[in-house]
Protein backbone atom coordinates (compact mmCIF):
# COMPACT_ATOMS: atom_id res chain seq x y z
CA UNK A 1 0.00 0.00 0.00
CA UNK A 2 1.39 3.10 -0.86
CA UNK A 3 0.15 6.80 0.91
CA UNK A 4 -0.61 9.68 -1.58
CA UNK A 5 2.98 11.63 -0.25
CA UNK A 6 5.20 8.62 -1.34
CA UNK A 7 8.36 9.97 -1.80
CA UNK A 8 8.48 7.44 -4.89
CA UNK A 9 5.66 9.06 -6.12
CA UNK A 10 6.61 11.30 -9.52
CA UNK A 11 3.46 13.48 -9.65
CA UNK A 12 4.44 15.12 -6.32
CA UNK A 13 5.97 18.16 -6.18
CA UNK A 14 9.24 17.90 -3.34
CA UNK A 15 7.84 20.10 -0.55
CA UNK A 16 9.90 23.63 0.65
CA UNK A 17 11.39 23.91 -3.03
CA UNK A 18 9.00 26.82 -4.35
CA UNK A 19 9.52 30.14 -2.88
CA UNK A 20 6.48 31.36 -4.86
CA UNK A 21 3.30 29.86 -5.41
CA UNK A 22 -0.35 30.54 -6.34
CA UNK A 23 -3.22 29.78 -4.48
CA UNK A 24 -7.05 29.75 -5.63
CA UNK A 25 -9.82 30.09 -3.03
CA UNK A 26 -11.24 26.31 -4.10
CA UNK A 27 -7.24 25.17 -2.51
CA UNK A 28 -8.59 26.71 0.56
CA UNK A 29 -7.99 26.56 3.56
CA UNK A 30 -4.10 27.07 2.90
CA UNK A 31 -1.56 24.70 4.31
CA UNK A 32 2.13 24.63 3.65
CA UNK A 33 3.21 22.10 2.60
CA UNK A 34 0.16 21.29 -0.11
CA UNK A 35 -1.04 18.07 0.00
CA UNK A 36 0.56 18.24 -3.65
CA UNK A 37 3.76 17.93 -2.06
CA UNK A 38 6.21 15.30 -0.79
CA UNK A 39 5.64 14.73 2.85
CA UNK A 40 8.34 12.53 3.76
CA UNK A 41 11.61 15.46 3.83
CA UNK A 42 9.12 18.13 4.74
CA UNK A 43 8.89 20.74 7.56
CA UNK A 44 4.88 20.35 10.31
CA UNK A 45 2.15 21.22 8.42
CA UNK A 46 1.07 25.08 9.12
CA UNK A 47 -1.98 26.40 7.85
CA UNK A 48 -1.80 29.89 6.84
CA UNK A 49 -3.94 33.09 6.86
CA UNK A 50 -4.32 34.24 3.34
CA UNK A 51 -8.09 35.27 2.64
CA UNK A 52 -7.89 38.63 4.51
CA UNK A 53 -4.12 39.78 2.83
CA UNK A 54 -4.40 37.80 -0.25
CA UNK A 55 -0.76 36.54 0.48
CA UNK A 56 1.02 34.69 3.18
CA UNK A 57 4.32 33.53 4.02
CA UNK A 58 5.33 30.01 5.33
CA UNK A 59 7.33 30.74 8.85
CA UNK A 60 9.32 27.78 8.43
CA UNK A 61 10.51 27.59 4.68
CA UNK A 62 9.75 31.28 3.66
CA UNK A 63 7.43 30.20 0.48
CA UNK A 64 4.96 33.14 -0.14
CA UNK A 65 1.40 32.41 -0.99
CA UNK A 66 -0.30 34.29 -3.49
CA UNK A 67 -4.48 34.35 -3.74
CA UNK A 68 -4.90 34.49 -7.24
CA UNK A 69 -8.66 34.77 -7.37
């Protein structure tokens, strides 16, 4: 059985690599990292306040969130 963060997995993005990335409001609420990412080399799992600002930063690998919608 394999999980859906595999770090085999090629369709994953590696996790705390981007230092920009865009967010729509259906990804809501925000978490960094994305469950799009690779969970096994990663830093907790924040979730971050972006629908006030439109932007946020991750406080423990410095990617900024963009709200793109």
């Amino acid at each position: 059985m394999t999980h859906s963060t595999d770090a085999k997995n090629p369709d994953l993005a590696t996790a705390s690599t981007s230092q920009t990335s865009e967010v729509r409001r259906a990804d809501l609420p925000l978490s960094c990292p994305t469950p799009e990412q690779r969970l096994w080399n990663a830093h907790p799992r924040v979730f971050l306040p972006i629908e006030k600002t439109g932007e946020a930063t991750c406080p423990y690998c410095s990617t900024h969130y963009r709200l793109v919608d």
